[in-house]
N, C-alpha and C. Protein backbone atom coordinates (compact mmCIF):
# COMPACT_ATOMS: atom_id res chain seq x y z
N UNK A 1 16.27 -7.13 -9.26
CA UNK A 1 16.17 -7.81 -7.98
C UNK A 1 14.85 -7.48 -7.30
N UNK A 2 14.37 -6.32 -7.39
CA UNK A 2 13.06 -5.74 -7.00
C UNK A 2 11.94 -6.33 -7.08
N UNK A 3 11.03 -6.72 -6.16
CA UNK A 3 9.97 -7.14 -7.00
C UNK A 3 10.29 -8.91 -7.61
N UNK A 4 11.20 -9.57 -7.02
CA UNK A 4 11.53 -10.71 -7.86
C UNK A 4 11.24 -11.76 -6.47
N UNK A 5 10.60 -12.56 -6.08
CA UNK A 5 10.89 -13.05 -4.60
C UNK A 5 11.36 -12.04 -3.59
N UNK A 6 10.68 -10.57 -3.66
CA UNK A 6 10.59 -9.61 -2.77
C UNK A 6 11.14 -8.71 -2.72
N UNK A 7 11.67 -7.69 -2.22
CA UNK A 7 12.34 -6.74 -2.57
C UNK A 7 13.94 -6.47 -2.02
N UNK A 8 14.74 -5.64 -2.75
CA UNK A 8 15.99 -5.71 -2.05
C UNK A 8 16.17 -5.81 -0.47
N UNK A 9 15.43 -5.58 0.69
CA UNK A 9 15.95 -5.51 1.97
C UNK A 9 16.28 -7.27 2.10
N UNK A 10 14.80 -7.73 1.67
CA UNK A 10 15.56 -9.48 2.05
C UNK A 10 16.41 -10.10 1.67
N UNK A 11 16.83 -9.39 0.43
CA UNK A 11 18.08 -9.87 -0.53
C UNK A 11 19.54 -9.41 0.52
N UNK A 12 19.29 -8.03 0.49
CA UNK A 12 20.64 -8.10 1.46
C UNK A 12 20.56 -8.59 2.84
N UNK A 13 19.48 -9.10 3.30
CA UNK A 13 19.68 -9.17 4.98
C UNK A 13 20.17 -11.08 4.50
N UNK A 14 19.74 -11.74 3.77
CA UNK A 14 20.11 -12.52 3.36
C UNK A 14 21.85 -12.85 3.10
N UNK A 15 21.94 -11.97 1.90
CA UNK A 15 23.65 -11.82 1.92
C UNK A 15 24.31 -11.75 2.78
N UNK A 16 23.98 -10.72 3.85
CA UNK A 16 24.77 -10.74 5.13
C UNK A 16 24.94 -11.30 5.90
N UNK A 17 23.94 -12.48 6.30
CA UNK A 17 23.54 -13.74 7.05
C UNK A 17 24.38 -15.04 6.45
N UNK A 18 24.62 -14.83 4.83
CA UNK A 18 25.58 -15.69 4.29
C UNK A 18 26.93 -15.83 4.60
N UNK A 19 27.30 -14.53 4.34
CA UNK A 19 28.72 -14.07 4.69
C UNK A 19 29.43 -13.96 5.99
N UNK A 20 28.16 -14.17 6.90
CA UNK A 20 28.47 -14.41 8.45
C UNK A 20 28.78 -15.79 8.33
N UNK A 21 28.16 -16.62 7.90
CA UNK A 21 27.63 -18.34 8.53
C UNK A 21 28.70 -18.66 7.60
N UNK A 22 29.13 -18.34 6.43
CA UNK A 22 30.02 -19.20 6.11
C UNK A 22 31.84 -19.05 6.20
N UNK A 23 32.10 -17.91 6.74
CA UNK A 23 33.65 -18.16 7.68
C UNK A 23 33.01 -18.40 9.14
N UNK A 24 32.08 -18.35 10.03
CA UNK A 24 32.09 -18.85 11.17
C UNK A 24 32.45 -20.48 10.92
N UNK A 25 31.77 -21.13 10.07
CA UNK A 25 31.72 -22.34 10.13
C UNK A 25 33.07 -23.28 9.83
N UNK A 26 33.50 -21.97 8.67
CA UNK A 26 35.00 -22.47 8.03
C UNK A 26 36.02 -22.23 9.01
N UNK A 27 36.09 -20.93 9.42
CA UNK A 27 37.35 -20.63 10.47
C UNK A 27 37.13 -21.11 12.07
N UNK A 28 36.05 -20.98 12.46
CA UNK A 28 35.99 -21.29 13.79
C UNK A 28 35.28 -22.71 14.14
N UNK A 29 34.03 -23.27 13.59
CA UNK A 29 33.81 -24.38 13.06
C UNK A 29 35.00 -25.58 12.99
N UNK A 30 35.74 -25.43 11.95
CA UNK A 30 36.85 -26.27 11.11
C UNK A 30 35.85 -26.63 10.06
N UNK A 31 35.23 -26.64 9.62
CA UNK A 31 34.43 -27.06 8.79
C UNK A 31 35.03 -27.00 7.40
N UNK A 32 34.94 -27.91 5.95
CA UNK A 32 36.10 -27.47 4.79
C UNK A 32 35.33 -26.43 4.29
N UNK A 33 35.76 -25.45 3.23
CA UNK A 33 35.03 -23.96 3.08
C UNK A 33 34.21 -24.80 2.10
N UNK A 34 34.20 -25.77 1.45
CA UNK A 34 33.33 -25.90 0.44
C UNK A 34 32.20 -26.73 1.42
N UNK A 35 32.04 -26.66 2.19
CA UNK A 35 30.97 -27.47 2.89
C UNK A 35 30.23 -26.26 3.63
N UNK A 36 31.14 -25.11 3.84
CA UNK A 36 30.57 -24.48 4.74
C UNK A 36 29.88 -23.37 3.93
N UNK A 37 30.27 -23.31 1.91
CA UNK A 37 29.85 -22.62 1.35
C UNK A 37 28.10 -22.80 0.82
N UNK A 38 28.20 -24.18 0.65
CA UNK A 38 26.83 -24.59 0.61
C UNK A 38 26.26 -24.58 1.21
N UNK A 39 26.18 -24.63 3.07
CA UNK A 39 25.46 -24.35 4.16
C UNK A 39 25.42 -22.83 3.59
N UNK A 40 26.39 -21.78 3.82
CA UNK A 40 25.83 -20.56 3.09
C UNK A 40 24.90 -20.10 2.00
N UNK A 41 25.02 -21.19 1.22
CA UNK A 41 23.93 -21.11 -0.09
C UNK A 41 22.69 -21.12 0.01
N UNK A 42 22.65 -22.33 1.06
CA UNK A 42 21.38 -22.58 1.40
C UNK A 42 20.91 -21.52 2.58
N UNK A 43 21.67 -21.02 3.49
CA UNK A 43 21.11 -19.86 4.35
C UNK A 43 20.78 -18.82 3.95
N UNK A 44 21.83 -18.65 2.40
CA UNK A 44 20.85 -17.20 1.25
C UNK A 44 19.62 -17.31 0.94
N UNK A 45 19.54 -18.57 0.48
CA UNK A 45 18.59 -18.80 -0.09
C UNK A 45 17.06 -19.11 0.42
N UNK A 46 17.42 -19.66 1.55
CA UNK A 46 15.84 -19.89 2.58
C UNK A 46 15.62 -18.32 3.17
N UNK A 47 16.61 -17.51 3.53
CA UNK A 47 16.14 -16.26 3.90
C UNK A 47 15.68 -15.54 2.70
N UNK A 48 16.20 -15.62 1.76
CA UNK A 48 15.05 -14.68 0.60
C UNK A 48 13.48 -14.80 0.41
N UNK A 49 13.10 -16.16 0.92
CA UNK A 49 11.80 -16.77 0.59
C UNK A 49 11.44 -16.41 2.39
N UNK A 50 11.48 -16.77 3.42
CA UNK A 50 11.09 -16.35 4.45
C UNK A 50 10.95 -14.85 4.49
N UNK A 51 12.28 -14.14 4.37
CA UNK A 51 12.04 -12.84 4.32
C UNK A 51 11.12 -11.77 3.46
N UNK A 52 10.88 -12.69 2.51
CA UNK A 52 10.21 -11.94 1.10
C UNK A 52 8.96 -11.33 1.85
N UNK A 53 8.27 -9.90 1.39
CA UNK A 53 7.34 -9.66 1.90
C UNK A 53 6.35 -10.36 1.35
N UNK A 54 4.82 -10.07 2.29
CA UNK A 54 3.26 -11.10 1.60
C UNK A 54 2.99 -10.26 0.25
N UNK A 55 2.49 -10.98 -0.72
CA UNK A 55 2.56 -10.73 -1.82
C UNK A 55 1.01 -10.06 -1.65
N UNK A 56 0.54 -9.38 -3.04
CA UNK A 56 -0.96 -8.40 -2.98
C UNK A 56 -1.75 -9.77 -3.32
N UNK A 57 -2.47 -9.53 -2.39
CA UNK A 57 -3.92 -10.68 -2.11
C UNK A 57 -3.74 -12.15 -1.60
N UNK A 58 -2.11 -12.45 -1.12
CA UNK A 58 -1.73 -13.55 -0.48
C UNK A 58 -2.73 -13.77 -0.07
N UNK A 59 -3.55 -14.88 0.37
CA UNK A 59 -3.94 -16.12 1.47
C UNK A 59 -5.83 -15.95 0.85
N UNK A 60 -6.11 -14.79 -0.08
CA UNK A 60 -7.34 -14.70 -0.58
C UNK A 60 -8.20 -15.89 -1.11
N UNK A 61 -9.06 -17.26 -1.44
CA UNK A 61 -9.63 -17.35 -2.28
C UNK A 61 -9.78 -17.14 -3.87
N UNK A 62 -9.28 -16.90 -4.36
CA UNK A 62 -9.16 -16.46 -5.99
C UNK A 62 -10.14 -17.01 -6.20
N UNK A 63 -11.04 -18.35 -6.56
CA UNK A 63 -12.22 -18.91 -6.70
C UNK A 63 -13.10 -18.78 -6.31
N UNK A 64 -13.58 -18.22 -4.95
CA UNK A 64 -14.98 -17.78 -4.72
C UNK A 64 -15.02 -16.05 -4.69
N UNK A 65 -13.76 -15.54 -4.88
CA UNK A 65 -13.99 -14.03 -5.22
C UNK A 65 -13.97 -14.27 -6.72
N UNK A 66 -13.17 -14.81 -7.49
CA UNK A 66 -13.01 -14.60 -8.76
C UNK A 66 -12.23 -14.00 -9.35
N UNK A 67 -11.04 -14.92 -10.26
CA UNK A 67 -9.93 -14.30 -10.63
C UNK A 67 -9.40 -13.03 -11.10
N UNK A 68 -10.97 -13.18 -12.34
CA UNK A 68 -10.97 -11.53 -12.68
C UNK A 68 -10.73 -10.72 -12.30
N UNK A 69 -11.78 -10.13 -10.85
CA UNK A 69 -11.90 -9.00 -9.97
C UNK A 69 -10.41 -9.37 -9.08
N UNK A 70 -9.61 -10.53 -8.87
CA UNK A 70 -8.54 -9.93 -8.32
C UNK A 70 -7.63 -9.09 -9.11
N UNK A 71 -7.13 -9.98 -10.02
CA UNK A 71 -6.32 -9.21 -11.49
C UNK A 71 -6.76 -7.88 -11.87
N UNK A 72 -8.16 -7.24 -11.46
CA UNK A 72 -8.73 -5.90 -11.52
C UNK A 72 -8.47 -5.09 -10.64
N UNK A 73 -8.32 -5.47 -9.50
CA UNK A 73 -8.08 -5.17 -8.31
C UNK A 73 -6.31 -4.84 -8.31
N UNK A 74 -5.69 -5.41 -8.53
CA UNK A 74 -4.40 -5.91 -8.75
C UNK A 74 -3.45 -4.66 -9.22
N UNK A 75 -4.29 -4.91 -10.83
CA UNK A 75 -4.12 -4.17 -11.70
C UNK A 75 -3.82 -2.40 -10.92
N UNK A 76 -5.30 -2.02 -10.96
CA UNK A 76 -5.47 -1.23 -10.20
C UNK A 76 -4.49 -0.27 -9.03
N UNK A 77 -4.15 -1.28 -8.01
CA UNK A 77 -3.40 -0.80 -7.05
C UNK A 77 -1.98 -0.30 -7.50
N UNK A 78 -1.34 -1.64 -8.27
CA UNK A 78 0.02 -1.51 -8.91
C UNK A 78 -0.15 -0.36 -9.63
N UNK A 79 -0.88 -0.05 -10.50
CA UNK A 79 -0.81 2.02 -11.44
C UNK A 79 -0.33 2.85 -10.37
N UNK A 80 -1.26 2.36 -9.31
CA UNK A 80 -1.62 3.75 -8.53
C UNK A 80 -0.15 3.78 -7.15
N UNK A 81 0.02 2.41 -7.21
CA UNK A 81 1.38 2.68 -5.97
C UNK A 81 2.43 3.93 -6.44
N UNK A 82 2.68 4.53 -7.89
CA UNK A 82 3.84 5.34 -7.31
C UNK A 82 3.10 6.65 -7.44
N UNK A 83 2.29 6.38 -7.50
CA UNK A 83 1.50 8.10 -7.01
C UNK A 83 1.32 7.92 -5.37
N UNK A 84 0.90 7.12 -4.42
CA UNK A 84 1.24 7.05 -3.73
C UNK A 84 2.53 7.15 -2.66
N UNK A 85 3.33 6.70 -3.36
CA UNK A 85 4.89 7.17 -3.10
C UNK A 85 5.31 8.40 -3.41
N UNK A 86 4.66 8.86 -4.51
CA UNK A 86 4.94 10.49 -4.66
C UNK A 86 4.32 11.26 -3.78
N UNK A 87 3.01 10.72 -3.72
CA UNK A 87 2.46 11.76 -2.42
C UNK A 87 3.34 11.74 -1.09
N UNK A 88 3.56 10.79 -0.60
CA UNK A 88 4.32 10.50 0.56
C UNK A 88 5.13 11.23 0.86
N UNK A 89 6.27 11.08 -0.68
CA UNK A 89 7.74 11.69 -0.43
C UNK A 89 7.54 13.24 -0.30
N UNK A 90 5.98 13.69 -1.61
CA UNK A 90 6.38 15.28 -1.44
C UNK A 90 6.14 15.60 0.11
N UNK A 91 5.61 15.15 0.73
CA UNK A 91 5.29 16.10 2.41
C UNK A 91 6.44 16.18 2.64
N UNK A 92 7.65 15.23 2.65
CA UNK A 92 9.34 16.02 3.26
C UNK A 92 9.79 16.67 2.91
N UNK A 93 8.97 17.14 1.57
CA UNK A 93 9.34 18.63 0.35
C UNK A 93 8.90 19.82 1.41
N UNK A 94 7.77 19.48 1.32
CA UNK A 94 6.91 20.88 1.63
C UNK A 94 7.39 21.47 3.34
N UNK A 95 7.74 22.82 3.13
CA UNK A 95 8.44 23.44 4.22
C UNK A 95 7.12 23.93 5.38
N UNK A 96 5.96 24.40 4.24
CA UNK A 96 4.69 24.63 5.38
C UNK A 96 4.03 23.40 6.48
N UNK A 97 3.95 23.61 7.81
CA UNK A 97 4.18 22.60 8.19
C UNK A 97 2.65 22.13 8.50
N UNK A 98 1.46 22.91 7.62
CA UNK A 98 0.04 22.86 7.82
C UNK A 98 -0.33 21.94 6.73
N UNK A 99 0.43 22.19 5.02
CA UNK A 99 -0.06 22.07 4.11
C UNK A 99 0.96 20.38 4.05
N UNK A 100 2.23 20.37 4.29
CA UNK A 100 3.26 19.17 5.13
C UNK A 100 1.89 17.99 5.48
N UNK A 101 1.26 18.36 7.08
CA UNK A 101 0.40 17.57 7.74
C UNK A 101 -0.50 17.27 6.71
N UNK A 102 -1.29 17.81 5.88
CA UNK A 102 -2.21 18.09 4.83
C UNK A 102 -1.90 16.48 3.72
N UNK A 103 -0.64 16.41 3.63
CA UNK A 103 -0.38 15.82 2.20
C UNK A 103 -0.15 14.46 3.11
N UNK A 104 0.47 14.67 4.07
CA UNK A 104 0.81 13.38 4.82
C UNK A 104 -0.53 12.61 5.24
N UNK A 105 -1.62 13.32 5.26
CA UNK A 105 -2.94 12.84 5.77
C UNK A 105 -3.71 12.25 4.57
N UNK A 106 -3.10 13.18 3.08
CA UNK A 106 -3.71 12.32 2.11
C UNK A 106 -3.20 10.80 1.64
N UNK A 107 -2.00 10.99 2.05
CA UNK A 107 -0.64 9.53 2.00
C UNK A 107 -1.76 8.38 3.19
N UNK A 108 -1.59 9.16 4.46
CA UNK A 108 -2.33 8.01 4.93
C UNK A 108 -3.42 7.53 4.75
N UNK A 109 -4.09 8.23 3.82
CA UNK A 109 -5.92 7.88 3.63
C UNK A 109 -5.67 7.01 2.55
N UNK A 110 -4.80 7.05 1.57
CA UNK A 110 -3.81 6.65 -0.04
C UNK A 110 -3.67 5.15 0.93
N UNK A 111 -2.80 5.32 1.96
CA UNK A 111 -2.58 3.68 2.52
C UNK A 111 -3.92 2.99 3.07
N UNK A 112 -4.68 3.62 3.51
CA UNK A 112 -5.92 3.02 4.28
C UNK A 112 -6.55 2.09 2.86
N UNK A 113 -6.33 2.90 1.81
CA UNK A 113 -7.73 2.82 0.62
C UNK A 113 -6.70 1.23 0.14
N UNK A 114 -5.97 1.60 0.13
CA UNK A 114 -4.90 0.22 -0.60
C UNK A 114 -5.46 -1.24 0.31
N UNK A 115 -5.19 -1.01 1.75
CA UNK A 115 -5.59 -1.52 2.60
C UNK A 115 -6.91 -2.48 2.70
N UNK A 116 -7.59 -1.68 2.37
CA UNK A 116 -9.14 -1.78 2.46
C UNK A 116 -9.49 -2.75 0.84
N UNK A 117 -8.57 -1.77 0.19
CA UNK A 117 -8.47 -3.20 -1.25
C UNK A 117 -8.28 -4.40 -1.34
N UNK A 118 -7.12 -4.88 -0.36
CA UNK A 118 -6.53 -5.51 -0.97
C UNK A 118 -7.12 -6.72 0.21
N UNK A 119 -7.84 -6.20 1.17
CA UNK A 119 -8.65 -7.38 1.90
C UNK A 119 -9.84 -7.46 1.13
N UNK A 120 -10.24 -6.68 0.72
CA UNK A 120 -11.82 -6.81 -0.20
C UNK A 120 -11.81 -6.31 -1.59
N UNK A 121 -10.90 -7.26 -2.35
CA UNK A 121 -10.72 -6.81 -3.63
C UNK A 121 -12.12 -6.71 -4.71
N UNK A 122 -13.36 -6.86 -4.21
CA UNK A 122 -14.61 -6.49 -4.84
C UNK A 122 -14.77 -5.76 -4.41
N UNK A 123 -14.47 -4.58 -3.57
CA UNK A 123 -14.34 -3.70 -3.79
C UNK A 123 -13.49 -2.46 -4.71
N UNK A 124 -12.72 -2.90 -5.49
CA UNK A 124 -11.74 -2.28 -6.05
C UNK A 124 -12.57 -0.96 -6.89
N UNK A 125 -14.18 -1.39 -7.75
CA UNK A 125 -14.58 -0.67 -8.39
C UNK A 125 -15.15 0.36 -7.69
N UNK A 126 -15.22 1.00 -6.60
CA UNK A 126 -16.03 1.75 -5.92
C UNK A 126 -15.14 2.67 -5.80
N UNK A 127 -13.30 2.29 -5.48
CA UNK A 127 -12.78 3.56 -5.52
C UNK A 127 -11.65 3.34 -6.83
N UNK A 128 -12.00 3.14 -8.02
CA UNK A 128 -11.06 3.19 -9.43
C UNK A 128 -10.74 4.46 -9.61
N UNK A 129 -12.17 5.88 -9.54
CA UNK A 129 -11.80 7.40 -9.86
C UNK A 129 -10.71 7.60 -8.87
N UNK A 130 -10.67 6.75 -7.71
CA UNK A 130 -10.26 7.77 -6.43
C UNK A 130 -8.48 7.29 -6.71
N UNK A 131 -8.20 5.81 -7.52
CA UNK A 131 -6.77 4.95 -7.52
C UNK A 131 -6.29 6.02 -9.35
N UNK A 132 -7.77 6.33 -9.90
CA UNK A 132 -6.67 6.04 -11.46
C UNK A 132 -6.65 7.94 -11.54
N UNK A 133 -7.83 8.56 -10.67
CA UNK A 133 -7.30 9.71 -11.12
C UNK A 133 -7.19 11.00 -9.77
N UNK A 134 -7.77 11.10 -8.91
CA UNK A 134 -7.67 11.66 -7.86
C UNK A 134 -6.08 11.33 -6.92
N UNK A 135 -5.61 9.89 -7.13
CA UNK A 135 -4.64 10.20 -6.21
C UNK A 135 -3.54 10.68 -7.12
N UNK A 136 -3.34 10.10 -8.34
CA UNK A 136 -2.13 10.75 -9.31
C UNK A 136 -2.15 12.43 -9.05
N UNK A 137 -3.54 12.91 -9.56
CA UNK A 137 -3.56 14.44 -9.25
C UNK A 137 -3.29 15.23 -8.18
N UNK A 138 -3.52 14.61 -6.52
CA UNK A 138 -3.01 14.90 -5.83
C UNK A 138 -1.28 14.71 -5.54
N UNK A 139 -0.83 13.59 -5.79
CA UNK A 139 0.33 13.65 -6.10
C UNK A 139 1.51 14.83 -6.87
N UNK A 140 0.64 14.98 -8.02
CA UNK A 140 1.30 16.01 -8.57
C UNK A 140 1.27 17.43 -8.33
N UNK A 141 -0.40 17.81 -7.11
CA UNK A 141 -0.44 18.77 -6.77
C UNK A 141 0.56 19.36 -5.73
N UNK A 142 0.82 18.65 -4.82
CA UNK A 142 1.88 18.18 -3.91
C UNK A 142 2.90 18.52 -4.64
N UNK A 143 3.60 18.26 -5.01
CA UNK A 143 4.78 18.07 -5.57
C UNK A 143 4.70 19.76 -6.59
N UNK A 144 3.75 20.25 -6.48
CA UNK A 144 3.63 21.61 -7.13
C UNK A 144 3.75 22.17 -6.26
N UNK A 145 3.36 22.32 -5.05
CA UNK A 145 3.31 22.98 -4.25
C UNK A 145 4.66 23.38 -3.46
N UNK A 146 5.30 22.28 -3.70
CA UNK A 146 6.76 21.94 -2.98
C UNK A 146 7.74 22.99 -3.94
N UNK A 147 7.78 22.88 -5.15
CA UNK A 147 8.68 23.39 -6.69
C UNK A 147 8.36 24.94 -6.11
N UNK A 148 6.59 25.26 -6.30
CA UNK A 148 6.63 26.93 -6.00
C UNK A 148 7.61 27.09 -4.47
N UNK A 149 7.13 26.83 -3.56
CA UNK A 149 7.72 27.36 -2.39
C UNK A 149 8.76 27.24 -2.29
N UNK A 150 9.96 26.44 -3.22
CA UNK A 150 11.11 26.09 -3.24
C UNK A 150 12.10 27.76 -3.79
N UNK A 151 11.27 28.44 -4.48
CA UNK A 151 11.72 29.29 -4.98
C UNK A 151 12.15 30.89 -4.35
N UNK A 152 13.22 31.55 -4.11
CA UNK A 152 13.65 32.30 -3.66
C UNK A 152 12.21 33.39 -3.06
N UNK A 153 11.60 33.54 -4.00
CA UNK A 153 10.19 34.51 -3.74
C UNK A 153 8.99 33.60 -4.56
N UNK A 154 8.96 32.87 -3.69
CA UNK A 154 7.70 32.07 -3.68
C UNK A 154 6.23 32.85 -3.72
N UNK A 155 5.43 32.57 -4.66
CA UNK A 155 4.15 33.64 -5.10
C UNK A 155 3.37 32.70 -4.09
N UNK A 156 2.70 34.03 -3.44
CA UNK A 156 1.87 33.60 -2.13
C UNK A 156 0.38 32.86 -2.54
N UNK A 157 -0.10 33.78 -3.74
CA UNK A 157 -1.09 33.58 -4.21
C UNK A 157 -1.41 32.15 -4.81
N UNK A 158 -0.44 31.70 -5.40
CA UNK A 158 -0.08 30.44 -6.27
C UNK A 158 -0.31 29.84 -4.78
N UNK A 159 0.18 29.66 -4.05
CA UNK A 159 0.34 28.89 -2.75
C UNK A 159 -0.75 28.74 -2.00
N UNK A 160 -1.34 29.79 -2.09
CA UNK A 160 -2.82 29.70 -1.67
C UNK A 160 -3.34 28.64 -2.36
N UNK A 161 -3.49 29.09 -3.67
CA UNK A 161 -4.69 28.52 -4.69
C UNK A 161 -4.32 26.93 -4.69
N UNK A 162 -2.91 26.23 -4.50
CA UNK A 162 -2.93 25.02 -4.43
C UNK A 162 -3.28 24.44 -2.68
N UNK A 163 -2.93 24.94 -2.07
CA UNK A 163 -3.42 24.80 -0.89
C UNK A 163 -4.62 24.56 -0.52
N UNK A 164 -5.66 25.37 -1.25
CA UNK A 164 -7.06 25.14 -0.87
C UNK A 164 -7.55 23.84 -2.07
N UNK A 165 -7.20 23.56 -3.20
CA UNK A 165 -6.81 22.15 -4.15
C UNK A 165 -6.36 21.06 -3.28
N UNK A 166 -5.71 21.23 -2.39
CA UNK A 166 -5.43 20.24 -1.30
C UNK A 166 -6.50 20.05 -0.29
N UNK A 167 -6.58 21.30 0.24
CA UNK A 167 -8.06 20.80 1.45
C UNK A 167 -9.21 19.74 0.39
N UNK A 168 -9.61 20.56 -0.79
CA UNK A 168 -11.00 20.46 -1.36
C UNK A 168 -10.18 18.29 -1.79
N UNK A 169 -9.06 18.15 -2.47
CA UNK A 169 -8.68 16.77 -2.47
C UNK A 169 -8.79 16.21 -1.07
N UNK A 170 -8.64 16.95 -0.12
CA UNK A 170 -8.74 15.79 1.41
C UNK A 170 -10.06 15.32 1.20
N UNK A 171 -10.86 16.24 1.32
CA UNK A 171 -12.17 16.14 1.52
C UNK A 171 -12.51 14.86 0.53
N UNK A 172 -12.51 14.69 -0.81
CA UNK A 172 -12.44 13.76 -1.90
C UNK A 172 -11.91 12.13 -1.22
N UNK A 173 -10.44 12.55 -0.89
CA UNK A 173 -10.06 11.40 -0.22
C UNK A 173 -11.11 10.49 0.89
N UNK A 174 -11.49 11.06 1.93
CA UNK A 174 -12.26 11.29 2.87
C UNK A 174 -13.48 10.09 2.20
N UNK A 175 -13.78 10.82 1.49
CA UNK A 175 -15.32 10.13 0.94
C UNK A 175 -15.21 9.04 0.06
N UNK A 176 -13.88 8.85 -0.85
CA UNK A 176 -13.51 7.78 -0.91
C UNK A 176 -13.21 6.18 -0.30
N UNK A 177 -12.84 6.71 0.69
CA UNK A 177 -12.35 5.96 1.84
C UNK A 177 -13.42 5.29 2.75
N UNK A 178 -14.30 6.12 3.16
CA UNK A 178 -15.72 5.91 3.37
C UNK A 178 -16.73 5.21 2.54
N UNK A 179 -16.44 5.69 1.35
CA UNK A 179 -17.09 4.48 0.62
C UNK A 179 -17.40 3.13 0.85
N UNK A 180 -16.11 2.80 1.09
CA UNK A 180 -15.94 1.23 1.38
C UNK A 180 -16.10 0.78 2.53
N UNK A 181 -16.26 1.48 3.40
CA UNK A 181 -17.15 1.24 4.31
C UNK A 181 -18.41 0.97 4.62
N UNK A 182 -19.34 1.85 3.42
CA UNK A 182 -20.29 2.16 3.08
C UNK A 182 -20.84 1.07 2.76
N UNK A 183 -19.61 0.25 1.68
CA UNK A 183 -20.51 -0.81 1.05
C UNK A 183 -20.32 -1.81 1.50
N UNK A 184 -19.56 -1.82 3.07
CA UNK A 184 -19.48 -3.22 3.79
C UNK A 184 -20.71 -3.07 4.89
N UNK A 185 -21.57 -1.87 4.94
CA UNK A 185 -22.83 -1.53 5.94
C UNK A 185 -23.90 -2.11 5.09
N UNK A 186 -23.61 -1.58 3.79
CA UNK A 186 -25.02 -2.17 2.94
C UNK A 186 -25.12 -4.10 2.96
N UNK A 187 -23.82 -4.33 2.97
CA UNK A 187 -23.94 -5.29 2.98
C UNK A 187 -24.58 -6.21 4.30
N UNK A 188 -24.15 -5.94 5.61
CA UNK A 188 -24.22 -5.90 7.03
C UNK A 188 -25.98 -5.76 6.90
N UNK A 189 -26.56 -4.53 6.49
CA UNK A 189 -28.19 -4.56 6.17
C UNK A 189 -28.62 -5.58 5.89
N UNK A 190 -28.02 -5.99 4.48
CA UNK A 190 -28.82 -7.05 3.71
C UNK A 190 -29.20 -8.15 4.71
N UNK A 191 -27.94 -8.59 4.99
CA UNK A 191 -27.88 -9.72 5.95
C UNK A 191 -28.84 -9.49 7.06
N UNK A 192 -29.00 -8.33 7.96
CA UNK A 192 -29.32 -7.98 9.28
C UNK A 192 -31.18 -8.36 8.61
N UNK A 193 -31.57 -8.07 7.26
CA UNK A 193 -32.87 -8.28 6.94
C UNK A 193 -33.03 -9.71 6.73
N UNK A 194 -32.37 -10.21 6.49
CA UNK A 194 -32.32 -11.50 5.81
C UNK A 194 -32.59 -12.44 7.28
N UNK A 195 -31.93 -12.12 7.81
CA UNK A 195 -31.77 -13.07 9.46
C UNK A 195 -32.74 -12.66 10.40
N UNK A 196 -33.19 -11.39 10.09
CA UNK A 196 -34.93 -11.08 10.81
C UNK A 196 -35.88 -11.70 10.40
N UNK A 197 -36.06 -11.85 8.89
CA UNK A 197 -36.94 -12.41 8.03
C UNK A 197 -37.33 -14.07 8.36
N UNK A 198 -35.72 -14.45 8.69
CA UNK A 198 -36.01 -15.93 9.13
C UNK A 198 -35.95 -16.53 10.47
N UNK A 199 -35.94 -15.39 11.10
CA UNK A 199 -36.19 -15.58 12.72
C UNK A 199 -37.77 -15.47 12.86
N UNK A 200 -38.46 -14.36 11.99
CA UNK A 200 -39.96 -14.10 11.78
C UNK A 200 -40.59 -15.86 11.50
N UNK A 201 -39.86 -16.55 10.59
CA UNK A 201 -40.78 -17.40 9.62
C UNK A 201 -39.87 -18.53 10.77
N UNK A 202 -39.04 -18.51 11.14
CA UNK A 202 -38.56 -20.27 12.56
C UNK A 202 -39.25 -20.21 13.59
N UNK A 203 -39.64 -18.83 14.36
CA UNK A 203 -39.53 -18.79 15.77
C UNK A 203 -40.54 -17.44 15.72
N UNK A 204 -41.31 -17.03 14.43
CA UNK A 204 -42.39 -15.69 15.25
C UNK A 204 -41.66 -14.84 15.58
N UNK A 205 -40.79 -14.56 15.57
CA UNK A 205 -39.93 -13.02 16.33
C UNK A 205 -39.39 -12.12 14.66
């Protein structure tokens, strides 16, 4: 059901919207149940497609970006979503409530970068190290960190040493993220030269 015309929440908010509308209509209505079952059918069924969430790169161009780089782009994000979800979930693991904030900050930089993709999917190649191998690794560092401290006598040292693996990954994140920023300034330049150049050669300025 996942993933099929959207994910389970619209499926059941759907069902439930069915199962309302079609004894209101039958019992209180008068309506015959087989009339009022197909009005239900059809109220499942238009709420799955309304409700469905926007799909990755809805409302984009595919032709003047180019199919490729979306499907690259695409590609891309989908690997990297359940390392993302792993990062997420471990922060409700982790009992420290420094190294907690820590992982939750890499989750949100993890959502920014998705973000930032999936409006400017030519960008996808600028952060591939940061989707195919930096966030998996943080993920799993996380989730290490959570297993040691879980343990009756949790080794302090171990806890350290992934802890500061976490700062030195923020920092990574950080500059990732920035990137793409980076290369929407270079771009902003080009232009900013380009439109001086021909203000010089229309108008002397």
């Amino acid at each position: 059901m996942r993933n099929w015309f959207g994910n389970d929440w619209n499926w059941i908010v759907a069902g439930l919207a069915a199962a309302i509308v079609v004894p209101l209509l039958s019992f209180f209505a008068g309506m015959p149940i087989w009339i009022a079952a197909i009005i239900g059918l059809f109220v499942f069924v238009g709420l799955i497609f309304v409700l469905a969430p926007k799909r990755m790169f809805e409302g984009l161009d595919a032709k003047a970006i180019g199919r490729g780089r979306i499907e690259f782009a695409r590609d891309l994000l989908s690997a990297a979503a359940p390392a993302a979800d792993r990062l997420e979930a471990s922060a409700k693991q982790i009992g420290s409530k420094d190294v907690a904030k820590r992982v939750r900050h890499l989750a949100e930089i993890a959502a920014d970068v998705f973000a930032k993709v999936e409006a400017n999917p030519e960008s996808a190649g600028t952060v591939r190290r940061f989707l195919s191998y930096y966030l998996p690794r943080a993920a799993e560092v996380a989730e290490g960190f959570a297993v040691i401290e879980a343990k009756r006598q949790p080794d302090a040292a171990r806890l350290q040493e992934v802890g500061l693996v976490l700062t030195k990954l923020e920092d990574a994140f950080v500059h990732y993220s920035d990137s793409l920023v980076e290369d929407r300034l270079d771009t902003l330049d080009t232009e900013l030269r380009l439109i001086q150049a021909s203000l010089k050669e229309d108008i002397g300025r």
